[in-house]
PDB file of N, CA and C in Angstrom:
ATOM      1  N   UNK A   1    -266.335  -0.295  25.821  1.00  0.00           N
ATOM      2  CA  UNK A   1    -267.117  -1.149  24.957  1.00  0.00           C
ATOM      3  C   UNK A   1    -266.609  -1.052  23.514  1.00  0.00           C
ATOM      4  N   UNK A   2    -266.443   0.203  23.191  1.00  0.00           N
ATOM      5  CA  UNK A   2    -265.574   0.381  21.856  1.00  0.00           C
ATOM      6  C   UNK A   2    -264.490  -0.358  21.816  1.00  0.00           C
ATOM      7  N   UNK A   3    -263.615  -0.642  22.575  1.00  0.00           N
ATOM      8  CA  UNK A   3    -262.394  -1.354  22.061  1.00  0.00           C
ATOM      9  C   UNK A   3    -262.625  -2.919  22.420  1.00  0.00           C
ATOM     10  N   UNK A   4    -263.437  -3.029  22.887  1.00  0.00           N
ATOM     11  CA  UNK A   4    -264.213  -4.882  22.752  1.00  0.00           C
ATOM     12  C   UNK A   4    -264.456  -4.746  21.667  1.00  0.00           C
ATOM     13  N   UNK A   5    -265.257  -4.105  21.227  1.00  0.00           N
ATOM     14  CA  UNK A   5    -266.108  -4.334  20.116  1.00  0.00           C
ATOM     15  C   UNK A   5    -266.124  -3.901  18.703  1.00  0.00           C
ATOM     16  N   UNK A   6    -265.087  -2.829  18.764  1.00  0.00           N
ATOM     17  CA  UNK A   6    -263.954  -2.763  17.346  1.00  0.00           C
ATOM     18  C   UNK A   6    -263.634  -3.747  16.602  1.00  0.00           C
ATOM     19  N   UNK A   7    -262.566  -4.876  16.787  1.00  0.00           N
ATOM     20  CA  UNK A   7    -262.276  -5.348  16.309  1.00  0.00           C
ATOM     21  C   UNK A   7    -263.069  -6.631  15.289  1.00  0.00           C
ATOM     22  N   UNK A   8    -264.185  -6.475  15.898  1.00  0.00           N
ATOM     23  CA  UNK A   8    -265.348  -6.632  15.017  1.00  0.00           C
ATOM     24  C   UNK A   8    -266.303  -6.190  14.664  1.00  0.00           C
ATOM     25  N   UNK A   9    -266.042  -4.926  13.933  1.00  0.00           N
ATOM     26  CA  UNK A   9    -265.620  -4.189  13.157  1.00  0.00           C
ATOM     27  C   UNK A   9    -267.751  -3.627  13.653  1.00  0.00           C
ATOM     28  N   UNK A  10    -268.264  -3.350  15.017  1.00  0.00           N
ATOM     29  CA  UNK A  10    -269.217  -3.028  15.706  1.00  0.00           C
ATOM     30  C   UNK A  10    -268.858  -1.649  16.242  1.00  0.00           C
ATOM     31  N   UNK A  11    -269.207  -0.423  15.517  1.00  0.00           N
ATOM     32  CA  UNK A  11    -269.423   0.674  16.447  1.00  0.00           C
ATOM     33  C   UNK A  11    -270.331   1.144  17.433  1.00  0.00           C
ATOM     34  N   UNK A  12    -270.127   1.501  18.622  1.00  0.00           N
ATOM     35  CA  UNK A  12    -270.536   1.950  19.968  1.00  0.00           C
ATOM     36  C   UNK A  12    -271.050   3.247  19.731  1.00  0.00           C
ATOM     37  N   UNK A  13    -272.156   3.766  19.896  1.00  0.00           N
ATOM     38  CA  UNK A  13    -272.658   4.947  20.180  1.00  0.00           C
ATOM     39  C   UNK A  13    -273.744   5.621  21.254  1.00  0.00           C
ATOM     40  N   UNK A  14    -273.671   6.399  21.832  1.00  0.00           N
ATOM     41  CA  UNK A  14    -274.583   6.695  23.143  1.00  0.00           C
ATOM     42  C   UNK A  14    -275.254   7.226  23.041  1.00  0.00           C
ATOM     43  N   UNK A  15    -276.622   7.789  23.532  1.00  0.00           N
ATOM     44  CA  UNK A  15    -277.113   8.655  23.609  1.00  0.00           C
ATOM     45  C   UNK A  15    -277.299   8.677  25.405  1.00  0.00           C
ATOM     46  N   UNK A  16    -277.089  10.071  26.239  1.00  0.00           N
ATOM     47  CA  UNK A  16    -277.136  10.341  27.456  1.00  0.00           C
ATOM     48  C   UNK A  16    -278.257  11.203  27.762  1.00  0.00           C
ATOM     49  N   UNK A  17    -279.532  10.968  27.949  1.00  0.00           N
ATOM     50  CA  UNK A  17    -280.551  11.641  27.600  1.00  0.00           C
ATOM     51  C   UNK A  17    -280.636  12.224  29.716  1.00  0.00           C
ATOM     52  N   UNK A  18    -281.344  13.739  29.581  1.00  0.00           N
ATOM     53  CA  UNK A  18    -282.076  13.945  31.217  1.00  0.00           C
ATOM     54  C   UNK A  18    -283.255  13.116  31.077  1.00  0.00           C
ATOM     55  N   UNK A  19    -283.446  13.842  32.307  1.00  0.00           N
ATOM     56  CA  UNK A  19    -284.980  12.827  32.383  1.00  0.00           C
ATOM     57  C   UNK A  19    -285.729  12.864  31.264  1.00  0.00           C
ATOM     58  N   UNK A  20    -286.794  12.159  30.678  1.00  0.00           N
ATOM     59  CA  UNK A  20    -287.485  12.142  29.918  1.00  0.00           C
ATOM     60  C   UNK A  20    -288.999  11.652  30.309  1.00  0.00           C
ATOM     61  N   UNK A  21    -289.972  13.035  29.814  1.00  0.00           N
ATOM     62  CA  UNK A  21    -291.079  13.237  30.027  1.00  0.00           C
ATOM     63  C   UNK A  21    -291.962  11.838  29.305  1.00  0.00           C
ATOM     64  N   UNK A  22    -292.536  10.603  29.560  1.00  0.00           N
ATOM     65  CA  UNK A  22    -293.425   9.795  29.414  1.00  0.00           C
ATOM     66  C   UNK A  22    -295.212   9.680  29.115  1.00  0.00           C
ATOM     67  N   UNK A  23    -295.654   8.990  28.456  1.00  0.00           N
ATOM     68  CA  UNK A  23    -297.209   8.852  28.565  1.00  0.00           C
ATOM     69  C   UNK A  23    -297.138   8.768  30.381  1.00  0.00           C
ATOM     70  N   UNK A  24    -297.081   7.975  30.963  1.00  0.00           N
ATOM     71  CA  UNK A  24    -296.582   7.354  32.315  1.00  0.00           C
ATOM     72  C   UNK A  24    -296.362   8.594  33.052  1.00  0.00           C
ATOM     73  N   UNK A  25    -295.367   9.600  32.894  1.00  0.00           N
ATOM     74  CA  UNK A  25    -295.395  10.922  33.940  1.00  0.00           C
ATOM     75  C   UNK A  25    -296.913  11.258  33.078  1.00  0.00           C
ATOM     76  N   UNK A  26    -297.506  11.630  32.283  1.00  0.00           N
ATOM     77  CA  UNK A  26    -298.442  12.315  31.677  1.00  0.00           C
ATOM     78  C   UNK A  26    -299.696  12.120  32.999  1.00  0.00           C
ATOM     79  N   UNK A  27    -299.548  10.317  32.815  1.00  0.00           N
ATOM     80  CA  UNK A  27    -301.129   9.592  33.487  1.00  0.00           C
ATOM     81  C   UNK A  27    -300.811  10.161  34.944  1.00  0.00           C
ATOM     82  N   UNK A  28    -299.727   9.886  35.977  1.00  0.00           N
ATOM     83  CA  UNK A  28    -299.864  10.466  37.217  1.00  0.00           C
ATOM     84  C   UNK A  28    -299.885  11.978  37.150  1.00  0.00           C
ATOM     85  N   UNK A  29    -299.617  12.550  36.352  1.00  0.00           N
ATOM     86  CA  UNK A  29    -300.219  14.331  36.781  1.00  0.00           C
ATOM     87  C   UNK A  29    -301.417  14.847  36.192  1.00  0.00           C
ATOM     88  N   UNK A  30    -301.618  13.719  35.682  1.00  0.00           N
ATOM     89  CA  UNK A  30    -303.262  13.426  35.398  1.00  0.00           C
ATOM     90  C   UNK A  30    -304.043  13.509  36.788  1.00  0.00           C
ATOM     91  N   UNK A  31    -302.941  12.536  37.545  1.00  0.00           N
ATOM     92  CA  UNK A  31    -303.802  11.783  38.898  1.00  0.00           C
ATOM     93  C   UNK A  31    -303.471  12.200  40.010  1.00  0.00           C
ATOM     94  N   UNK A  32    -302.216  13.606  39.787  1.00  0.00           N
ATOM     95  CA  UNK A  32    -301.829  14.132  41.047  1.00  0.00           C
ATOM     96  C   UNK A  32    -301.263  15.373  40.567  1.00  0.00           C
ATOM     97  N   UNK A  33    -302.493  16.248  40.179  1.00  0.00           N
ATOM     98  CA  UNK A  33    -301.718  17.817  39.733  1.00  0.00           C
ATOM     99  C   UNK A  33    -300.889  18.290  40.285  1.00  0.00           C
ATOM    100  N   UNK A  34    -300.672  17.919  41.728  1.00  0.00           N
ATOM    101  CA  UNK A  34    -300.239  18.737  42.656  1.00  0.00           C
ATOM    102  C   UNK A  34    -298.312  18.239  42.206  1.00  0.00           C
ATOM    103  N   UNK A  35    -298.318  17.829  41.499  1.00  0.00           N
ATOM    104  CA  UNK A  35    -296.856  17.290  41.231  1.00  0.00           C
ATOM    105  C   UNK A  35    -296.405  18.376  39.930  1.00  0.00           C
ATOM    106  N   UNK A  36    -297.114  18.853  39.882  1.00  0.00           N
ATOM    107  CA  UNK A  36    -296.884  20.432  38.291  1.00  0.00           C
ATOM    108  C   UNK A  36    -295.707  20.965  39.047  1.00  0.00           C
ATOM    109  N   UNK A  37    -295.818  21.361  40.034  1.00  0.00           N
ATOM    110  CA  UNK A  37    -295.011  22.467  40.885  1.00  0.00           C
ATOM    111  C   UNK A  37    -293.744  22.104  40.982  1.00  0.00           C
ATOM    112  N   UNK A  38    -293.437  20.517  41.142  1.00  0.00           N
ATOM    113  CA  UNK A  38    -292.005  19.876  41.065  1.00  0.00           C
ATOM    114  C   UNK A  38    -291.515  19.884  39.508  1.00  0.00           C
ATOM    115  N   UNK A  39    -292.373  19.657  38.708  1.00  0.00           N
ATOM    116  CA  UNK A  39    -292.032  19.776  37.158  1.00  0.00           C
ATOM    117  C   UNK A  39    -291.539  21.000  36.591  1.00  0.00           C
ATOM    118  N   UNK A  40    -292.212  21.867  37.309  1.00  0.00           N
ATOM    119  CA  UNK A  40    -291.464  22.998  36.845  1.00  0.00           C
ATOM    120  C   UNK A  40    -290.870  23.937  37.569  1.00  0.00           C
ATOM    121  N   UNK A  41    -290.653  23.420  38.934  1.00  0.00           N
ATOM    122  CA  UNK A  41    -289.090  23.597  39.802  1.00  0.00           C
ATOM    123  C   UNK A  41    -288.221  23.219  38.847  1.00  0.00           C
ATOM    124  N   UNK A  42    -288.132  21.669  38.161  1.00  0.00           N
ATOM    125  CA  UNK A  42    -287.027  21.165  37.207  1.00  0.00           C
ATOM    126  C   UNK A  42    -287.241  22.217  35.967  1.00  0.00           C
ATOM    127  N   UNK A  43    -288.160  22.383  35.089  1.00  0.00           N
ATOM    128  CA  UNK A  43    -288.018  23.260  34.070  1.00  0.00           C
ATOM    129  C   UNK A  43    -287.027  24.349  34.340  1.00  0.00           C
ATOM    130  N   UNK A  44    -287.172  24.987  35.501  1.00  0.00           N
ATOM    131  CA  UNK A  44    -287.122  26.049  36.001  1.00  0.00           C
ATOM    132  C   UNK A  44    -285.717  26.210  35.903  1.00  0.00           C
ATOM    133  N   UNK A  45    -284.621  24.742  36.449  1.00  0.00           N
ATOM    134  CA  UNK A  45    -283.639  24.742  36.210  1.00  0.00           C
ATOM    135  C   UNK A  45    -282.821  24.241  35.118  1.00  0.00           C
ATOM    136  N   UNK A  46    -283.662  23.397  34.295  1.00  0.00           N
ATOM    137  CA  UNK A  46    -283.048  23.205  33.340  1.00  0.00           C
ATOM    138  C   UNK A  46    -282.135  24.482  32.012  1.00  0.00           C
ATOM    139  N   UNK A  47    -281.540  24.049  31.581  1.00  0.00           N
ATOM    140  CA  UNK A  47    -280.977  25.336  30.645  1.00  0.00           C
ATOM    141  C   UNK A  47    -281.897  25.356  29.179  1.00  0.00           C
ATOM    142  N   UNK A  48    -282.636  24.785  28.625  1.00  0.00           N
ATOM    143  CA  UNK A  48    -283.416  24.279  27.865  1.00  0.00           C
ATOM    144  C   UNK A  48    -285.108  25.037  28.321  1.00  0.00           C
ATOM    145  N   UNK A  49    -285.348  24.670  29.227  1.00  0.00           N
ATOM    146  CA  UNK A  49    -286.515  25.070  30.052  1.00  0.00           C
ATOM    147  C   UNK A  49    -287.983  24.089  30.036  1.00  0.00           C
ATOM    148  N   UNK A  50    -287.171  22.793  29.143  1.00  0.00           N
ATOM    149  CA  UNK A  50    -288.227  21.949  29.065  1.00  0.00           C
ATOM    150  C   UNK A  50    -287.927  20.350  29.124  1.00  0.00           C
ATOM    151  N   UNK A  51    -288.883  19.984  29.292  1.00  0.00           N
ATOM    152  CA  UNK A  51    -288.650  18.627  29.696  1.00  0.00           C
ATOM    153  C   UNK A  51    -288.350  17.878  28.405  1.00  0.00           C
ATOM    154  N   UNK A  52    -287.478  17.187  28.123  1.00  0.00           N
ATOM    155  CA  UNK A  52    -287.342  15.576  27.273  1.00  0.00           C
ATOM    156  C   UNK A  52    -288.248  14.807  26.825  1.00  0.00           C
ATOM    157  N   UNK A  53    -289.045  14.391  25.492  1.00  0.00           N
ATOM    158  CA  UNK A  53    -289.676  13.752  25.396  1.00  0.00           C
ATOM    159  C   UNK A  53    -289.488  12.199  24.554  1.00  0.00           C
ATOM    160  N   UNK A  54    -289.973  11.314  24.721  1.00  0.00           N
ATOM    161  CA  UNK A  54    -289.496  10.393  23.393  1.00  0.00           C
ATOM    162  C   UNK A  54    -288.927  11.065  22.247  1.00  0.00           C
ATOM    163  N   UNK A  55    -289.557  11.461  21.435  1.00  0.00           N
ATOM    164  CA  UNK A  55    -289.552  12.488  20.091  1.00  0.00           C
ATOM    165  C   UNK A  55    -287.965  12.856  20.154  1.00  0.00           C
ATOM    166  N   UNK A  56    -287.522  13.663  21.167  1.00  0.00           N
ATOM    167  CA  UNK A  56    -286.310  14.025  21.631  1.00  0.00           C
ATOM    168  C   UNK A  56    -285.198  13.148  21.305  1.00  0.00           C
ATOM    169  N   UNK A  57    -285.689  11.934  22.213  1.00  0.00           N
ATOM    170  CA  UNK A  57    -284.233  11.007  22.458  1.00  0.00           C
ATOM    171  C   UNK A  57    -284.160  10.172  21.107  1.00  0.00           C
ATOM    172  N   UNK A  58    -285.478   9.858  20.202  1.00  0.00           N
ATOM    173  CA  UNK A  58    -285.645   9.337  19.050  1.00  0.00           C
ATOM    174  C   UNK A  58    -284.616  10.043  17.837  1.00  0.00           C
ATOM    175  N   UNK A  59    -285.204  11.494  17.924  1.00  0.00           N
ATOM    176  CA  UNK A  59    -284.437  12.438  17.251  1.00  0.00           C
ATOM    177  C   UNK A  59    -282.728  12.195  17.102  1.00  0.00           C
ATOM    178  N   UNK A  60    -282.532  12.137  18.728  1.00  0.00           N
ATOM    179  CA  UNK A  60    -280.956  12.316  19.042  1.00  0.00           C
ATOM    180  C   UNK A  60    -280.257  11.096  18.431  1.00  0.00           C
ATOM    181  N   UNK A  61    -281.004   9.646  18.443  1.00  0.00           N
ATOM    182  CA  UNK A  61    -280.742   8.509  18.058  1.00  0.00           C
ATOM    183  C   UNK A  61    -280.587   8.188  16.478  1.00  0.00           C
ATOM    184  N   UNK A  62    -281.377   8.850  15.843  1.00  0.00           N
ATOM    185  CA  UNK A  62    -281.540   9.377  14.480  1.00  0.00           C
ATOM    186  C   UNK A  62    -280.136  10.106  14.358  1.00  0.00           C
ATOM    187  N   UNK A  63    -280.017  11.120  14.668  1.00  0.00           N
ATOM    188  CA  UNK A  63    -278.733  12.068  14.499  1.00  0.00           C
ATOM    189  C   UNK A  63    -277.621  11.082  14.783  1.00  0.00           C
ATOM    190  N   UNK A  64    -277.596  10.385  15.660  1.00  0.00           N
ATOM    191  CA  UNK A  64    -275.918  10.017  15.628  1.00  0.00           C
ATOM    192  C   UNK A  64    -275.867   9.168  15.039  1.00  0.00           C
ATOM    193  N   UNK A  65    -276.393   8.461  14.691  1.00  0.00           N
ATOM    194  CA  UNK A  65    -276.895   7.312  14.017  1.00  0.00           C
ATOM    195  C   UNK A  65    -276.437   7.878  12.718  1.00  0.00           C
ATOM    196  N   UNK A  66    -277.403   8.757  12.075  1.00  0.00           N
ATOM    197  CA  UNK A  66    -276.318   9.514  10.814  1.00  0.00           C
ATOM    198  C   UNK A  66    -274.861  10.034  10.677  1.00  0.00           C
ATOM    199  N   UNK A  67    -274.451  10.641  12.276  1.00  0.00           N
ATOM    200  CA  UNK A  67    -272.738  11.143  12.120  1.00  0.00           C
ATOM    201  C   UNK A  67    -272.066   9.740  12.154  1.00  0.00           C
ATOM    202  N   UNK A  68    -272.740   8.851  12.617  1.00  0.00           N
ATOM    203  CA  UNK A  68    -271.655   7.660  12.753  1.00  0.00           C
ATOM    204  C   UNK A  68    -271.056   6.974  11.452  1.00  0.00           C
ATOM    205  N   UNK A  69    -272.850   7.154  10.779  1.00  0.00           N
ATOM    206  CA  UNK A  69    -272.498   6.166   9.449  1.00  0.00           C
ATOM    207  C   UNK A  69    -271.771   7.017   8.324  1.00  0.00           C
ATOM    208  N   UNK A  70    -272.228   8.210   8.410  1.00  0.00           N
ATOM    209  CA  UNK A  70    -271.156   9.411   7.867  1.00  0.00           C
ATOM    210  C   UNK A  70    -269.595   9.504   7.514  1.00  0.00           C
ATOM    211  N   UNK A  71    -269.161   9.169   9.319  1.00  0.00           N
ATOM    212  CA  UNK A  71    -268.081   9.314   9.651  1.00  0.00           C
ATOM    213  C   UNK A  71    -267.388   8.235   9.148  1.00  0.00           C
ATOM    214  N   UNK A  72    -267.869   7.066   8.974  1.00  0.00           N
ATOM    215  CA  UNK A  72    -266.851   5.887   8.218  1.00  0.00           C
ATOM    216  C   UNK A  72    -266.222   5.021   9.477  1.00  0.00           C
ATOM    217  N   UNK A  73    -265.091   5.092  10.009  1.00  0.00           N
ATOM    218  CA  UNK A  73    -264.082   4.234  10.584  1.00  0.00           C
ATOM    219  C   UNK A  73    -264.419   4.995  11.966  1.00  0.00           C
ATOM    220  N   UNK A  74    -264.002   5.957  12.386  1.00  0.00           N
ATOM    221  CA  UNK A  74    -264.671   6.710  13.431  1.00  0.00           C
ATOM    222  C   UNK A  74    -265.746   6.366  14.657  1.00  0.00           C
ATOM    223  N   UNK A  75    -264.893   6.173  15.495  1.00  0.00           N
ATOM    224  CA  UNK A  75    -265.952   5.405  16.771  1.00  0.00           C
ATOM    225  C   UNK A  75    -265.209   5.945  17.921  1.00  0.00           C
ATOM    226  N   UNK A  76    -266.042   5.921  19.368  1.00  0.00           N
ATOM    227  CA  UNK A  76    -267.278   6.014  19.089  1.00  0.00           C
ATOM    228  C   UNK A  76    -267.763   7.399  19.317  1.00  0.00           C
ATOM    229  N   UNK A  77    -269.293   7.309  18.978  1.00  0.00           N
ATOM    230  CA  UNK A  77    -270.002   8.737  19.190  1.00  0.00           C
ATOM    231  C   UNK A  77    -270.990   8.680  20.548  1.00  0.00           C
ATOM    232  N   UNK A  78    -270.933  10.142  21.096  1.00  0.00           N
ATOM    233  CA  UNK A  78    -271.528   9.962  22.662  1.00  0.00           C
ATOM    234  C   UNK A  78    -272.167  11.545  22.162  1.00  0.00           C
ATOM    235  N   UNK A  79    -273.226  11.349  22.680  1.00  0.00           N
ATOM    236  CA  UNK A  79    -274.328  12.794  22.443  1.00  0.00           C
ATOM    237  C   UNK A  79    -274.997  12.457  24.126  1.00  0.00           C
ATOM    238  N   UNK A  80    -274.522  13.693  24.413  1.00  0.00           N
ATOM    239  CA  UNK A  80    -275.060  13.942  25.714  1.00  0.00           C
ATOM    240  C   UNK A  80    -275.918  15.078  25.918  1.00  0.00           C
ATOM    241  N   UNK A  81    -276.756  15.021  26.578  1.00  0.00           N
ATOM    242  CA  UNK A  81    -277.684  16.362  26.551  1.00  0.00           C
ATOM    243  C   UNK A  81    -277.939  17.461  27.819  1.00  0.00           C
ATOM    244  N   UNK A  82    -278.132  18.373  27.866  1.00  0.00           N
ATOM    245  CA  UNK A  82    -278.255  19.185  29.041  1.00  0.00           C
ATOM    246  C   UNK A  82    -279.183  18.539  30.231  1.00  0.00           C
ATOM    247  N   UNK A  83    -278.708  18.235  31.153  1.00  0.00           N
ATOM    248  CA  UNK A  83    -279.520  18.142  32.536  1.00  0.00           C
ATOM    249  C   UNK A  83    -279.609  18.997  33.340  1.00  0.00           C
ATOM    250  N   UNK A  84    -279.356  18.771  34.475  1.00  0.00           N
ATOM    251  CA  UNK A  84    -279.257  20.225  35.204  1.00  0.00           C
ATOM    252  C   UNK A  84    -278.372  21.663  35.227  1.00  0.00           C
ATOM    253  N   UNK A  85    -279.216  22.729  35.671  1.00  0.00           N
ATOM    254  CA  UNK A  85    -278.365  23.853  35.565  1.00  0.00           C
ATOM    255  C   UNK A  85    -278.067  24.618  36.721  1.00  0.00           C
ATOM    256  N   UNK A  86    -276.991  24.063  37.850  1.00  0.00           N
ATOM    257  CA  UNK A  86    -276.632  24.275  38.870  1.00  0.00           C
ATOM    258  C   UNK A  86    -275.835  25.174  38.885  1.00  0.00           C
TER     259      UNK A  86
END
């Protein structure tokens, strides 16, 4: 996408977020506690030990968003984040 979109003069940047914790996951373990136990099977493996929230991926979007405009000519930027820890 960067080299489409270079030449007019559009930098590409990613953010690669894990799962990310929702109002939406919030309301079903509202409505099905019994789903805690899978949530934190995943905690469990994550390297972090916690789940992703908006706030998170907002944050991350914020941040590159600053190295990009920082960086000047420099493209593109990819921020990837820990998912699993196998």
């Amino acid at each position: 996408m960067a080299l489409e979109l270079g030449p007019n003069n559009i930098r590409v940047n990613t953010v690669s977020t894990t799962r990310v914790f929702t109002e939406k996951h919030h309301a079903k373990l509202k409505k099905e506690p019994q789903l805690e136990e899978g949530i934190k099977m995943f905690m469990d493996r994550h390297p972090l030990r916690k789940l992703a929230d908006l706030e998170d991926v907002v944050n991350a979007t914020l941040f590159i968003d600053r190295a990009s405009s920082d960086a000047g000519r420099k493209t593109p930027r990819e921020l990837i984040s820990a998912s699993w820890n196998e």
